[in-house]
N, C-alpha and C. Protein backbone atom coordinates (compact mmCIF):
# COMPACT_ATOMS: atom_id res chain seq x y z
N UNK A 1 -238.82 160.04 -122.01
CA UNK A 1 -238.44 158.97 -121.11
C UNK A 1 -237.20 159.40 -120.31
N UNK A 2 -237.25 159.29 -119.00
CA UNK A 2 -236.28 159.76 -118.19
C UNK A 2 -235.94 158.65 -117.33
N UNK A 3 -234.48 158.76 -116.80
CA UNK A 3 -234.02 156.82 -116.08
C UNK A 3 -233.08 157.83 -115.13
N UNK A 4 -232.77 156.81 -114.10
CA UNK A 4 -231.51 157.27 -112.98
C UNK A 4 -230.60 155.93 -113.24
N UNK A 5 -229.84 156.76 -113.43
CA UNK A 5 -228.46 156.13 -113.60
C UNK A 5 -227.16 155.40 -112.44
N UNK A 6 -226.25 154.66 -112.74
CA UNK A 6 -225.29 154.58 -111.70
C UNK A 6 -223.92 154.35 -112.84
N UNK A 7 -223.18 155.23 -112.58
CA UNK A 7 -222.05 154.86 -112.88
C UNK A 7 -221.28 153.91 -112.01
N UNK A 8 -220.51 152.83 -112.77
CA UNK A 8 -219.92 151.83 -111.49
C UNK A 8 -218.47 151.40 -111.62
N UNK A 9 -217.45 151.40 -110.53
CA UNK A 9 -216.00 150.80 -110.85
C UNK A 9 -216.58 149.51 -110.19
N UNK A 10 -216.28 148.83 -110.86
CA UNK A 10 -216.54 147.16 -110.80
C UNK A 10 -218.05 147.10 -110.14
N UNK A 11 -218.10 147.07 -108.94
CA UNK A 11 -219.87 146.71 -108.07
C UNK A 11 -219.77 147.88 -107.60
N UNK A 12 -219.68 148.43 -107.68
CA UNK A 12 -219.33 149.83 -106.66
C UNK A 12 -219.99 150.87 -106.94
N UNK A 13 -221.19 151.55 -107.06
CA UNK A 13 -221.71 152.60 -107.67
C UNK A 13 -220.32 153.82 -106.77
N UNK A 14 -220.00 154.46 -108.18
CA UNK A 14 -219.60 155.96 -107.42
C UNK A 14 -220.03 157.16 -107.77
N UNK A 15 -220.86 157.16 -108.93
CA UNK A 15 -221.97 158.42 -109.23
C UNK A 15 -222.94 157.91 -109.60
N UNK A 16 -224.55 158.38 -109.10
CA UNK A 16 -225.62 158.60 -109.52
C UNK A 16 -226.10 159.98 -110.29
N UNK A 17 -227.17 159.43 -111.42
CA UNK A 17 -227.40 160.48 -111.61
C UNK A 17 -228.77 160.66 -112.28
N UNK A 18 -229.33 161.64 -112.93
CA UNK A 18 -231.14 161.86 -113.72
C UNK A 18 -230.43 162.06 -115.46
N UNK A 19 -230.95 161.19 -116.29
CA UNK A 19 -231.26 161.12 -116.95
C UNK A 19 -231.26 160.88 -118.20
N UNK A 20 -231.61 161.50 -119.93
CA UNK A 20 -232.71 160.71 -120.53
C UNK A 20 -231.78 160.95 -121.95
N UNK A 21 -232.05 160.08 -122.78
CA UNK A 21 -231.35 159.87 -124.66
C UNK A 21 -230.26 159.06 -123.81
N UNK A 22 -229.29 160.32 -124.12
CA UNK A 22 -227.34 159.67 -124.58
C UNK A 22 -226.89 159.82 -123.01
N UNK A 23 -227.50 160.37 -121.86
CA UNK A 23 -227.03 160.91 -121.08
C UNK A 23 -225.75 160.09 -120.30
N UNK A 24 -226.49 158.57 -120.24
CA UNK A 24 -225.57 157.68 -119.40
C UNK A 24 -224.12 157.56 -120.26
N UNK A 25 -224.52 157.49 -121.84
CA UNK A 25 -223.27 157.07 -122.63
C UNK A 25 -222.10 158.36 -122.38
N UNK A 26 -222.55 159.80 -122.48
CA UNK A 26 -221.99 160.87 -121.96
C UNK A 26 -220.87 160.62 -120.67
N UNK A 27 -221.82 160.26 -119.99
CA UNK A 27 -221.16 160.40 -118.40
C UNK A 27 -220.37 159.45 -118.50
N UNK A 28 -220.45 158.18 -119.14
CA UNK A 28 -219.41 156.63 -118.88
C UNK A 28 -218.60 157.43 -119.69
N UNK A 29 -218.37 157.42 -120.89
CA UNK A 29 -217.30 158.19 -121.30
C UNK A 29 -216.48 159.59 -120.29
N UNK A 30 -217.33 160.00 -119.73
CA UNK A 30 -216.84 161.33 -118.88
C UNK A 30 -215.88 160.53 -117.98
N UNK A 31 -216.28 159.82 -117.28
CA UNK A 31 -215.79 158.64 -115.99
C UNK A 31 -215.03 157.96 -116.64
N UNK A 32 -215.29 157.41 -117.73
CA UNK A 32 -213.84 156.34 -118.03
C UNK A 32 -214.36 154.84 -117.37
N UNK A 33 -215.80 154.78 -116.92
CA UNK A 33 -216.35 153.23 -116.40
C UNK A 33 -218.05 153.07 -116.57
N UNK A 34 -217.84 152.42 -116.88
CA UNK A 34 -219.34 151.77 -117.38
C UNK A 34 -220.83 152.12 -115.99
N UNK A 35 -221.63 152.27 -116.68
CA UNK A 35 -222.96 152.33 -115.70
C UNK A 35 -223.63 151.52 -116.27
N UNK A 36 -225.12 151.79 -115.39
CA UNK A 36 -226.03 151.01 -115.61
C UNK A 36 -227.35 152.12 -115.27
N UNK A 37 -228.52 151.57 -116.11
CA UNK A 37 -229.56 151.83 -115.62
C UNK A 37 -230.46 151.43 -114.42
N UNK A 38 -230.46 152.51 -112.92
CA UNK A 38 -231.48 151.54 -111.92
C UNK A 38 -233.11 151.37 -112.47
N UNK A 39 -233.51 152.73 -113.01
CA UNK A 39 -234.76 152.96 -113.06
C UNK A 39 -235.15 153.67 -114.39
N UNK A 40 -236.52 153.61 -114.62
CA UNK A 40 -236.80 154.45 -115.90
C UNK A 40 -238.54 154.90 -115.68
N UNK A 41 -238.48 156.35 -116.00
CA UNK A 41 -239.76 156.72 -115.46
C UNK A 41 -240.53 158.01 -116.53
N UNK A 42 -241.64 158.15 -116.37
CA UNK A 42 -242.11 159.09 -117.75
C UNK A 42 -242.01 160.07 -117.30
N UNK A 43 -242.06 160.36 -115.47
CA UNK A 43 -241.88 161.93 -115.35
C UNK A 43 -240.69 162.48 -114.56
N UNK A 44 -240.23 163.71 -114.97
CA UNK A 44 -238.84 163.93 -114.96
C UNK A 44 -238.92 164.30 -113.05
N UNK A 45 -240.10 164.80 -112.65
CA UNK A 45 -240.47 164.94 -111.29
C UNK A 45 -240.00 164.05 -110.48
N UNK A 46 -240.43 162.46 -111.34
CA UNK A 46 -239.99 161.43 -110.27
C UNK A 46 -239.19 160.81 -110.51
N UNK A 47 -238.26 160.91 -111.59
CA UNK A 47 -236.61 160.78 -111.50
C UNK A 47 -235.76 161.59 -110.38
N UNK A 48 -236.29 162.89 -110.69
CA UNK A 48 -235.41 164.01 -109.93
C UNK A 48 -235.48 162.84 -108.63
N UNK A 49 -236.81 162.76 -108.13
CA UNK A 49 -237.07 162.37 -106.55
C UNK A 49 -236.27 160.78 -106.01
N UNK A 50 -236.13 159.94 -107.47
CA UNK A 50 -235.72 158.62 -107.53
C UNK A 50 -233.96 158.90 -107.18
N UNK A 51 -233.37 160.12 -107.34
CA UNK A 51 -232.15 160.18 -108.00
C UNK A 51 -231.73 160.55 -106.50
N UNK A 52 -232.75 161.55 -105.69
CA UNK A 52 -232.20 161.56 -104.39
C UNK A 52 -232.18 160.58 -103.68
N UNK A 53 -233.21 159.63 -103.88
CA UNK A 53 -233.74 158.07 -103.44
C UNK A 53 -231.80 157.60 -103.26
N UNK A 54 -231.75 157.40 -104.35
CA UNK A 54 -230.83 156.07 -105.08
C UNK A 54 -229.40 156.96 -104.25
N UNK A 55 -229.05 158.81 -104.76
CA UNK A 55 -228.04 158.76 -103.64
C UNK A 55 -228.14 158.55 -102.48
N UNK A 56 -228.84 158.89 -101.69
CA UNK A 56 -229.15 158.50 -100.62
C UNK A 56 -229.24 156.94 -100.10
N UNK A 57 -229.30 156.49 -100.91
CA UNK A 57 -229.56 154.49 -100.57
C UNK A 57 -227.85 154.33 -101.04
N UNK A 58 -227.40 154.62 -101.58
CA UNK A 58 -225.50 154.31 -102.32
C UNK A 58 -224.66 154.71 -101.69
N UNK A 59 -224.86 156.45 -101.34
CA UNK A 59 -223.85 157.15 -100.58
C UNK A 59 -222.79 157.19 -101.87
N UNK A 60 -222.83 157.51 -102.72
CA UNK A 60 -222.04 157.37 -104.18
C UNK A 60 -220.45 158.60 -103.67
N UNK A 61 -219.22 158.24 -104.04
CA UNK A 61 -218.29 158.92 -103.21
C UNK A 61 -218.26 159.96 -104.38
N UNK A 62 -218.70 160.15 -105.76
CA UNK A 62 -218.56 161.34 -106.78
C UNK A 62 -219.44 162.15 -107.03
N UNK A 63 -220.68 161.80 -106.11
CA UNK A 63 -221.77 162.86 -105.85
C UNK A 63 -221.80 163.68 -104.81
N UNK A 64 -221.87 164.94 -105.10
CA UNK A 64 -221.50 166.35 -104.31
C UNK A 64 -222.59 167.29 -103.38
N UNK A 65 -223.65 166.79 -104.63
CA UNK A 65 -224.97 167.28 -103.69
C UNK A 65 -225.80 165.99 -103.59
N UNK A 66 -227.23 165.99 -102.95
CA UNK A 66 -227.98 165.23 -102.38
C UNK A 66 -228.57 164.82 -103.83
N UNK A 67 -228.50 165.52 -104.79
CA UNK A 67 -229.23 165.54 -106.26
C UNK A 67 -230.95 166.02 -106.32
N UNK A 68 -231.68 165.55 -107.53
CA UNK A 68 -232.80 165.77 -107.35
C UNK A 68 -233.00 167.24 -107.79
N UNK A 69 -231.91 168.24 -108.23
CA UNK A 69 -232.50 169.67 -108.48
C UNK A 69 -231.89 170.27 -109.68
N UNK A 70 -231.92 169.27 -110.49
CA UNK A 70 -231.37 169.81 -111.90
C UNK A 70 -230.21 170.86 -111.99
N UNK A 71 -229.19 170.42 -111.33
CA UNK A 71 -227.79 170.62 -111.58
C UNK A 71 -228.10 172.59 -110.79
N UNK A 72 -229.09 172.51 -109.61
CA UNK A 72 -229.21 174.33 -109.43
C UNK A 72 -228.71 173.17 -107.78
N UNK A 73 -227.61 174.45 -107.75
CA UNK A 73 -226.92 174.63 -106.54
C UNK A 73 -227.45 175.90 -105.27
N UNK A 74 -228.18 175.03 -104.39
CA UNK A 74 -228.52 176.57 -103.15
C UNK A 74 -227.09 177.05 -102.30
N UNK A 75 -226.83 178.43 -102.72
CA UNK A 75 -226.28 179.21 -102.61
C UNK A 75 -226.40 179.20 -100.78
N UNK A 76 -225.41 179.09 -99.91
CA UNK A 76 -225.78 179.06 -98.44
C UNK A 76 -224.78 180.26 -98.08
N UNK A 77 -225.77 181.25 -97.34
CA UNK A 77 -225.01 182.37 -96.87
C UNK A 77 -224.68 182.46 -95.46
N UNK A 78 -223.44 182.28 -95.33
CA UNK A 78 -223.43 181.87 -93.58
C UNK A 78 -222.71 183.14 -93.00
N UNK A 79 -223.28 184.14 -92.01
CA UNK A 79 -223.30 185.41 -91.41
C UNK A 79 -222.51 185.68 -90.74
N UNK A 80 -220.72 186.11 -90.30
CA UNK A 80 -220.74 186.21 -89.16
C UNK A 80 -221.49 186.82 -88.17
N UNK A 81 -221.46 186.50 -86.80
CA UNK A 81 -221.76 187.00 -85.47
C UNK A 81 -221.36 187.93 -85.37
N UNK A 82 -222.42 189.18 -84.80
CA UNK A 82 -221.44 190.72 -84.50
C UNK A 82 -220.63 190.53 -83.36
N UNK A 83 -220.85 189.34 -82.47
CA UNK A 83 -219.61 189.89 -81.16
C UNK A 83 -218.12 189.09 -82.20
N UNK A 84 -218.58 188.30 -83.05
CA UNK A 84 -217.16 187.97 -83.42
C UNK A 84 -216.46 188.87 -84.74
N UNK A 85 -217.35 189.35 -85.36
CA UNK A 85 -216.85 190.70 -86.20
C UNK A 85 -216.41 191.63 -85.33
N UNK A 86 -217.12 192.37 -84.20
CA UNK A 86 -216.25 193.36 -83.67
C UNK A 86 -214.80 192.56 -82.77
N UNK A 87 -214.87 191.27 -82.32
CA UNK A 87 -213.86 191.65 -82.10
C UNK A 87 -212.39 191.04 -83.22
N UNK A 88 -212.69 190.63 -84.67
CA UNK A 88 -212.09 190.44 -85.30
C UNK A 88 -211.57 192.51 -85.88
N UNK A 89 -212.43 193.12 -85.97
CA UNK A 89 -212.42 195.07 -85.66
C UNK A 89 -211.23 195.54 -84.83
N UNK A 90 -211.99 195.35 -83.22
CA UNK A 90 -211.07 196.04 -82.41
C UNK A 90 -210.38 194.72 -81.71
N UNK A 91 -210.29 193.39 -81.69
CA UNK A 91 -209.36 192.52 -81.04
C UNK A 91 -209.93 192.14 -79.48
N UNK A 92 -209.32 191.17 -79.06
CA UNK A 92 -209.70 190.58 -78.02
C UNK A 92 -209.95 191.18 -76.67
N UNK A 93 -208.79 191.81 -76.72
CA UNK A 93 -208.24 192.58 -74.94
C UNK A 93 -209.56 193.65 -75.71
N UNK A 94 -209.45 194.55 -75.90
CA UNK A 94 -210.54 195.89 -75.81
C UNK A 94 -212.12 195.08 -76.07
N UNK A 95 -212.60 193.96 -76.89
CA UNK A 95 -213.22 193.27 -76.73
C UNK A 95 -214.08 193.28 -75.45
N UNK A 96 -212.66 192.64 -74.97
CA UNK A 96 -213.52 192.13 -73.71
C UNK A 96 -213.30 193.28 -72.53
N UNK A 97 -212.70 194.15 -72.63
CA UNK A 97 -212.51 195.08 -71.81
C UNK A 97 -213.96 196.17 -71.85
N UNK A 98 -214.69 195.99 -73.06
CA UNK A 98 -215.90 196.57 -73.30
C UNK A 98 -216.85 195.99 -72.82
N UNK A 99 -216.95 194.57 -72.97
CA UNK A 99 -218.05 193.55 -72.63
C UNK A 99 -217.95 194.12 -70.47
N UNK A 100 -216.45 193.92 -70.41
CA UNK A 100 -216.66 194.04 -68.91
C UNK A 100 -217.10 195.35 -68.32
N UNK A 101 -217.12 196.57 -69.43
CA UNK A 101 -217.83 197.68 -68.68
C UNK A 101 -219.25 197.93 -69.05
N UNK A 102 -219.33 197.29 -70.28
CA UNK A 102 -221.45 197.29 -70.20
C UNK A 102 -221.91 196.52 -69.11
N UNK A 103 -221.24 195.35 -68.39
CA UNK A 103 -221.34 194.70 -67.22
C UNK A 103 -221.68 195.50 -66.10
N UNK A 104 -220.27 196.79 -65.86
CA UNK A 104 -220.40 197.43 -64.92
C UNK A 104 -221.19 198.26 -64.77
N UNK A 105 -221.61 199.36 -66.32
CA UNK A 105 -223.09 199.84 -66.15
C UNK A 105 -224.45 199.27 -65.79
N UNK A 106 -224.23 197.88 -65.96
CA UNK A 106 -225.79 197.37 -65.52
C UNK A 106 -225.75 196.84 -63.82
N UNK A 107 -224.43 196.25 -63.73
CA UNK A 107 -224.45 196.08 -62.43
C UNK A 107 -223.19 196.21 -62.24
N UNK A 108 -222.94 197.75 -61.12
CA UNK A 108 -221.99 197.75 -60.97
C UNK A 108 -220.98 197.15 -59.26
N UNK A 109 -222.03 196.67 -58.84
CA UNK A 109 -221.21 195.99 -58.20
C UNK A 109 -220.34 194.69 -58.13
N UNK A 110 -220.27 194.57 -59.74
CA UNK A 110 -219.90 193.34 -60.03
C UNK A 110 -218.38 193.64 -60.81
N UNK A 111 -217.79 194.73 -61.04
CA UNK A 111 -216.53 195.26 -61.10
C UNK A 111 -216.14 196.07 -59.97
N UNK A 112 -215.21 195.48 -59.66
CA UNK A 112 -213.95 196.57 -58.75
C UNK A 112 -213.40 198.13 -59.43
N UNK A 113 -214.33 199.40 -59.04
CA UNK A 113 -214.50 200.34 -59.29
C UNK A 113 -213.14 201.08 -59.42
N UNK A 114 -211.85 200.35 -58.93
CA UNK A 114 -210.96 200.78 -59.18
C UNK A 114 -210.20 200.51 -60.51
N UNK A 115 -210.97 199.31 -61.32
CA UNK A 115 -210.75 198.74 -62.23
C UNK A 115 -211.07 199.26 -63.67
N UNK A 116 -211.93 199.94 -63.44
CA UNK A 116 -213.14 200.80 -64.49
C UNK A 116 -211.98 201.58 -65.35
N UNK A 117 -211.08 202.87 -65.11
CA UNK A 117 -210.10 203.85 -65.24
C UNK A 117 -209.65 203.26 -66.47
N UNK A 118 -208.57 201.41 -66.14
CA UNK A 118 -208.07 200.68 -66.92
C UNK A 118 -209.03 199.89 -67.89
N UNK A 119 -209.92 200.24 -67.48
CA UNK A 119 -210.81 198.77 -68.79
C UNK A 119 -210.99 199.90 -69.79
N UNK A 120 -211.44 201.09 -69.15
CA UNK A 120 -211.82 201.98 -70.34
C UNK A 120 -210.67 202.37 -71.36
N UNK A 121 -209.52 202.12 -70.59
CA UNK A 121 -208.21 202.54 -71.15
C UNK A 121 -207.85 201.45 -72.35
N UNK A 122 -208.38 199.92 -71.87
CA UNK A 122 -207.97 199.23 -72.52
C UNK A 122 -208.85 198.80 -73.93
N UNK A 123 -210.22 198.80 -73.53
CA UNK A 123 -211.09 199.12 -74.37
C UNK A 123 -211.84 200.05 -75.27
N UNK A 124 -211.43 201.29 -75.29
CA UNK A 124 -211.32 202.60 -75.89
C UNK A 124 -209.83 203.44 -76.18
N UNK A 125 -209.16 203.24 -75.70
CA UNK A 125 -207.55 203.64 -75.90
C UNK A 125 -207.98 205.07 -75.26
N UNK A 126 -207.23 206.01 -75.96
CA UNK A 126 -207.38 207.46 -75.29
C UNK A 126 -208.30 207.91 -75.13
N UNK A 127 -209.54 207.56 -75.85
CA UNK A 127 -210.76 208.51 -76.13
C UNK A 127 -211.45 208.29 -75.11
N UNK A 128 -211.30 207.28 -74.17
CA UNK A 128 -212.02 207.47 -72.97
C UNK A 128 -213.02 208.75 -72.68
């Protein structure tokens, strides 16, 4: 037998949660405030699904994830951007002093050819 839970300060749900025996008595003791049972269900499938239900309907302020996945946390890998890695590498001015001469190789009438000498200077240093 599996139930979704609410822990509550006075009317107030501030954690939801899945599940089944001692679990609620656990957590009120953990919290230091009494819960209640919303629901009680035979399969643990549709607790999990009830538990996202119920955060989602509460907005509970001590729940961290959406719930529903047996305490497994998805790992989110967020990538930087290569134009913002290189220019966290070589820095802003040579940055963009590069961006403005792949410009000028594709179209170069769109830099002032007298300009080229210094971008390369500024965007490659000596090795020009």
């Amino acid at each position: 037998m599996f139930y979704v839970y609410a822990i509550m300060d006075g009317v107030v749900p501030v954690y939801v949660g899945k599940g089944s025996k001692r679990r609620l008595k656990t957590q009120e003791r953990r919290f230091g405030l009494r819960g209640k049972i919303l629901e009680h269900f035979e399969c643990e499938a549709s607790a999990y699904r009830a538990e996202r239900k119920w955060i989602k309907a509460l907005n509970p302020s001590l729940n961290k994830h959406p719930g529903g996945n047996g305490c497994t946390v998805k790992k989110v890998i967020v990538r930087t951007p290569r134009w913002l890695s290189a220019i966290n590498r070589i820095g802003t001015k040579a940055y963009a002093a590069r961006l403005v001469l792949a410009c000028f190789e594709r179209a170069p009438h769109l830099v002032d050819s007298s300009k080229v000498d210094a971008l390369r200077s500024a965007g490659y240093g000596n090795r020009a």
